[in-house]
Protein backbone atom coordinates (compact mmCIF):
# COMPACT_ATOMS: atom_id res chain seq x y z
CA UNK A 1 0.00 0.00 0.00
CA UNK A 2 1.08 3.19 -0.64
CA UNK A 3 -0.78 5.73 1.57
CA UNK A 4 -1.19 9.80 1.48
CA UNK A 5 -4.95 10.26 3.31
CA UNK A 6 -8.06 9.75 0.76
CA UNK A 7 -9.68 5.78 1.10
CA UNK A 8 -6.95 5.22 3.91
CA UNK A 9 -9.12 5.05 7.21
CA UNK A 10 -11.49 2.61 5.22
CA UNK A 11 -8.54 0.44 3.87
CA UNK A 12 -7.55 -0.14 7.30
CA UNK A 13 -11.01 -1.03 8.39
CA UNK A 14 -11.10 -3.71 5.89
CA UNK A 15 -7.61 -5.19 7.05
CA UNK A 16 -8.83 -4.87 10.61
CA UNK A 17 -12.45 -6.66 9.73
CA UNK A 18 -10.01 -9.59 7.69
CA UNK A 19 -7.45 -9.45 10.26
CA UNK A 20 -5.14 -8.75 7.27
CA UNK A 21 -1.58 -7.31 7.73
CA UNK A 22 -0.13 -5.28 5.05
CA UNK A 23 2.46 -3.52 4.62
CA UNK A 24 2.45 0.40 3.79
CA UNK A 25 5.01 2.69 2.13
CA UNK A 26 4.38 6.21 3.42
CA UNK A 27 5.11 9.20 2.01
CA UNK A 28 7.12 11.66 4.62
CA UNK A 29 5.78 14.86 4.17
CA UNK A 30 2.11 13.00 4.13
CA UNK A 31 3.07 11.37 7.59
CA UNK A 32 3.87 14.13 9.51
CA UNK A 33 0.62 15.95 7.96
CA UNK A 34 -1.92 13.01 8.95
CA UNK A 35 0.43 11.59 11.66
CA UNK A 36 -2.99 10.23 13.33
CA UNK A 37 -3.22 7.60 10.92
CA UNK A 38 0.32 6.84 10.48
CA UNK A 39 0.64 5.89 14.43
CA UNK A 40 -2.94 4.35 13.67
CA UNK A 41 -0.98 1.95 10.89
CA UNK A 42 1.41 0.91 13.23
CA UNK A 43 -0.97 0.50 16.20
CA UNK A 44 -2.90 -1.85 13.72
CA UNK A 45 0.05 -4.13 13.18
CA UNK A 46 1.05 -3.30 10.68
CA UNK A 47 4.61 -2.86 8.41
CA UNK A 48 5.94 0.60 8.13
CA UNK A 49 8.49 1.26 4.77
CA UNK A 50 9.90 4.39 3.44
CA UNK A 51 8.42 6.23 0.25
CA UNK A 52 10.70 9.42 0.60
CA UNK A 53 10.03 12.43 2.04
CA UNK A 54 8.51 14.25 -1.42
CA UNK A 55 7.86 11.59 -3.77
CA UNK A 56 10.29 12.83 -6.34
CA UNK A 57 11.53 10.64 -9.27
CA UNK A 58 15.31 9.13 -7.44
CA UNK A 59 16.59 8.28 -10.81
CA UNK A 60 16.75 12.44 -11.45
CA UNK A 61 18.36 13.52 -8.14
CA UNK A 62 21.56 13.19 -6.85
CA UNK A 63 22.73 10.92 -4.03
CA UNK A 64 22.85 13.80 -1.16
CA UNK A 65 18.65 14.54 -2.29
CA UNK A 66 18.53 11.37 -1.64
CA UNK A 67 19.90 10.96 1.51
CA UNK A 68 17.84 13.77 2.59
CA UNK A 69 14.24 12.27 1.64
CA UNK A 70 15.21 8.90 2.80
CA UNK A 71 16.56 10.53 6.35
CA UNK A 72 14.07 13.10 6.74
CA UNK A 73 11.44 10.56 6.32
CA UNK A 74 13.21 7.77 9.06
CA UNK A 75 13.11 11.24 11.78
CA UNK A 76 9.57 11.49 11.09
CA UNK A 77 9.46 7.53 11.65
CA UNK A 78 11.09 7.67 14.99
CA UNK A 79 9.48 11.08 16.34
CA UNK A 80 6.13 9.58 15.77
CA UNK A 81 6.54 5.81 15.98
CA UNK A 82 9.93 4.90 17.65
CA UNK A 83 10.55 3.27 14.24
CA UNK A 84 13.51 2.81 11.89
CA UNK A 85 12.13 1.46 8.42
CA UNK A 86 14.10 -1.02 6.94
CA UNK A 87 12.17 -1.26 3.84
CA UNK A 88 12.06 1.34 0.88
CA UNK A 89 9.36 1.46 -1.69
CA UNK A 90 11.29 4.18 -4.70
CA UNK A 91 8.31 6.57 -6.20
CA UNK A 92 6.81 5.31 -9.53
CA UNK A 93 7.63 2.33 -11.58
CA UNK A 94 11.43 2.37 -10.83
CA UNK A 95 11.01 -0.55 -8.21
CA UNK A 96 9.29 -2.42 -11.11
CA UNK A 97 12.03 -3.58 -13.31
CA UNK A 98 15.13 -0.75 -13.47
CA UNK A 99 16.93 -1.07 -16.85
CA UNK A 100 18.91 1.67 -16.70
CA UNK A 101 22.07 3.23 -14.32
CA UNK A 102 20.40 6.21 -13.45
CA UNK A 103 17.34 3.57 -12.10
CA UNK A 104 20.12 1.17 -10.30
CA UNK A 105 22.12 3.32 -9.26
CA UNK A 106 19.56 5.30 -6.28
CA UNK A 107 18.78 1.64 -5.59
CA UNK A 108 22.29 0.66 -4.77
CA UNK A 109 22.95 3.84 -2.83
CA UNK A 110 19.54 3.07 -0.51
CA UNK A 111 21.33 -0.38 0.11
CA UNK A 112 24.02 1.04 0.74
CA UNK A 113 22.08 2.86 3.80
CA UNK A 114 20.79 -0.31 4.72
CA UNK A 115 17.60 -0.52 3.10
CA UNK A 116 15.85 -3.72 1.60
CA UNK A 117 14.37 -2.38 -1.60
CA UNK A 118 10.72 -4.34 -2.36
CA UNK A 119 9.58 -3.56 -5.98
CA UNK A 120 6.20 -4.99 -7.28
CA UNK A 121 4.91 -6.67 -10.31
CA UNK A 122 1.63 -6.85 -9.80
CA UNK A 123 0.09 -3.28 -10.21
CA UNK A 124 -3.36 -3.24 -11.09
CA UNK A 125 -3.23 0.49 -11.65
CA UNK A 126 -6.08 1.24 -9.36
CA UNK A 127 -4.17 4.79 -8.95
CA UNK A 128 -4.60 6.15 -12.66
CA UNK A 129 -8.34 7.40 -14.11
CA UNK A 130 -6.86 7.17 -17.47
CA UNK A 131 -8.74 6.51 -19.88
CA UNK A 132 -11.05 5.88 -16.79
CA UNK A 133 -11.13 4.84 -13.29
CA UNK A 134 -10.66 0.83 -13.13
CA UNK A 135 -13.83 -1.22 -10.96
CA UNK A 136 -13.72 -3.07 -8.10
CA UNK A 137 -13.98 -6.09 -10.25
CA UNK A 138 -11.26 -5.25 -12.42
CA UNK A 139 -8.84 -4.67 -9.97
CA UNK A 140 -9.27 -7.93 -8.24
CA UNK A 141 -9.37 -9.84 -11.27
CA UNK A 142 -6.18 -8.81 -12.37
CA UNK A 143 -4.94 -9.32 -8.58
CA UNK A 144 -6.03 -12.96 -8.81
CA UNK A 145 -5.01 -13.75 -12.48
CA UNK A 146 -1.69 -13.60 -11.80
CA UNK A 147 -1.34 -15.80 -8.33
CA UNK A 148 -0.21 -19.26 -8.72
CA UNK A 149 -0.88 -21.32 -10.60
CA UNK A 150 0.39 -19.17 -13.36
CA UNK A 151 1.03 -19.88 -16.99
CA UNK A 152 4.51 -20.63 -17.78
CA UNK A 153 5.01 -17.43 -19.25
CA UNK A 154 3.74 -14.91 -16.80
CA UNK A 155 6.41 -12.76 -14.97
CA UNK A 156 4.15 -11.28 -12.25
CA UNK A 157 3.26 -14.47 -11.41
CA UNK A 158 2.79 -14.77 -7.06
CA UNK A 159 4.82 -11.61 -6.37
CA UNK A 160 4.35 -8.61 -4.79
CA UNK A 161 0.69 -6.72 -5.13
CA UNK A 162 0.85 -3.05 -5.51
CA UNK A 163 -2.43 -0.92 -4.41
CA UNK A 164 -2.57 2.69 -3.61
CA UNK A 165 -5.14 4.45 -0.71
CA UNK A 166 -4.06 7.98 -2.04
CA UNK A 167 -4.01 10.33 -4.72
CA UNK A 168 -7.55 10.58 -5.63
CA UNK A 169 -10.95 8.70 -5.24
CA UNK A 170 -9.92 5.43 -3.20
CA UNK A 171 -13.87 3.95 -3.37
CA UNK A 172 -12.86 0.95 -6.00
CA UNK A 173 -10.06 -0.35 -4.50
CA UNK A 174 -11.45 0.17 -0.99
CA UNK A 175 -13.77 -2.23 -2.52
CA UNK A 176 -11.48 -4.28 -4.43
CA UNK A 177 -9.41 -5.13 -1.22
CA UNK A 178 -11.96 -8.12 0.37
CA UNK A 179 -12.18 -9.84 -3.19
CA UNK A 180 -8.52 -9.85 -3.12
CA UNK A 181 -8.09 -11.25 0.47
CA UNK A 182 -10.91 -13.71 0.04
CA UNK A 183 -9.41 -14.99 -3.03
CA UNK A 184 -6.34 -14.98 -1.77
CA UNK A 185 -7.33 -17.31 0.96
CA UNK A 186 -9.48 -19.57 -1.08
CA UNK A 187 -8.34 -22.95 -1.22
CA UNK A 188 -7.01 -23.38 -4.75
CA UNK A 189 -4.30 -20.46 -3.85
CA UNK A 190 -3.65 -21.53 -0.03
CA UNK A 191 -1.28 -24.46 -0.85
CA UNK A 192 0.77 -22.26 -2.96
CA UNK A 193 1.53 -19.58 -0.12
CA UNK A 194 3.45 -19.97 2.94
CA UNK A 195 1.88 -16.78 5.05
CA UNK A 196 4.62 -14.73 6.55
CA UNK A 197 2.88 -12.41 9.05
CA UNK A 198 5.86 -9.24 8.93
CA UNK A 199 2.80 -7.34 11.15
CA UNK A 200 2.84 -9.32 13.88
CA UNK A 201 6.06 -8.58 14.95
CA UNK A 202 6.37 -6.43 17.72
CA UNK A 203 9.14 -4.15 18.77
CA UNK A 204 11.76 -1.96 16.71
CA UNK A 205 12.42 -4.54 14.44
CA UNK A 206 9.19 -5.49 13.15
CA UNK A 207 9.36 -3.42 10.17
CA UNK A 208 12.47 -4.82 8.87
CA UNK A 209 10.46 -7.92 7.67
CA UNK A 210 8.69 -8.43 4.67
């Protein structure tokens, strides 16, 4: 998840009603200005990750920018929630598949820092109204086409699920989210997951796991 305020109280209604844990990517200069339901997050159980301070693109800024957004965001962190992230989510699809040196090279330099970059490959674009706003229905199909078992062929297949409670009108994937958990949970995908619960542990370190 990658949170800034609109659809984000609901979300975590739904993962508190499925006893769900997710994990969310949080924007710094968002945190501090809804720090309410950041601490609310991390009250839930939930895993806290690092999504820069500003959201810039960190394949256009220089090492010392980002320095700054990733340690600007970790103060916030620890003022607020005694926390220091481990995980780093980069803004837009650089985490996806970076082909390029100006894409590695931010990624190596957040390792460097000790970060555990998680990208995604399944992105159901519930974020863009372009050429219009996806449905509930097409979200969570998408979500479900590509968990195992997969055709030999498909890349995305069982990774890591990409969904958005900011940036605009939140209602379809606020919706979306309990078809995705239930089929998630239904028994043709169970036997293909081995559930690693990163939310339910407590203390400092908790958000180092994924």
């Amino acid at each position: 998840m990658v949170p800034i305020r609109n659809g984000r109280p609901k979300i975590l209604d739904v993962l508190k009603r499925e006893h769900a844990p997710a994990t969310f990517f949080l924007i710094g200069i968002q945190t501090d200005k809804f720090s309410g339901l950041a601490k609310r997050i991390y009250n839930e159980g939930h895993t806290i990750g690092n999504h820069t301070f500003t959201h810039p693109d960190v394949s256009n800024i220089s090492s010392t920018y980002m320095k700054v957004e990733l340690n600007l965001t970790e103060r916030l962190f620890a003022s607020l929630m005694g926390i220091r992230a481990k995980l780093l989510r980069p803004p837009y699809a650089i985490d996806e598949e970076p082909d390029t040196a100006d894409q590695v090279k931010p990624l190596e330099f957040a390792q460097d820092m000790g970060y555990i970059t998680v990208g995604n490959r399944i992105d159901p674009n519930d974020w863009s109204d372009k050429p219009r706003r996806h449905t509930a229905e097409e979200i969570s199909s998408y979500v479900l086409a590509h968990l195992p078992p997969c055709g030999a062929n498909d890349l995305r297949c069982g990774n890591i699920v990409l969904l958005h409670d900011g940036g605009g009108n939140r209602a379809e994937t606020v919706r979306a989210l309990p078809m995705i958990i239930d089929g998630i949970r239904a028994p043709r995908f169970t036997r293909w997951f081995r559930c690693f619960n990163c939310s339910a542990k407590r203390g400092p370190d908790r958000d180092g796991f994924l």
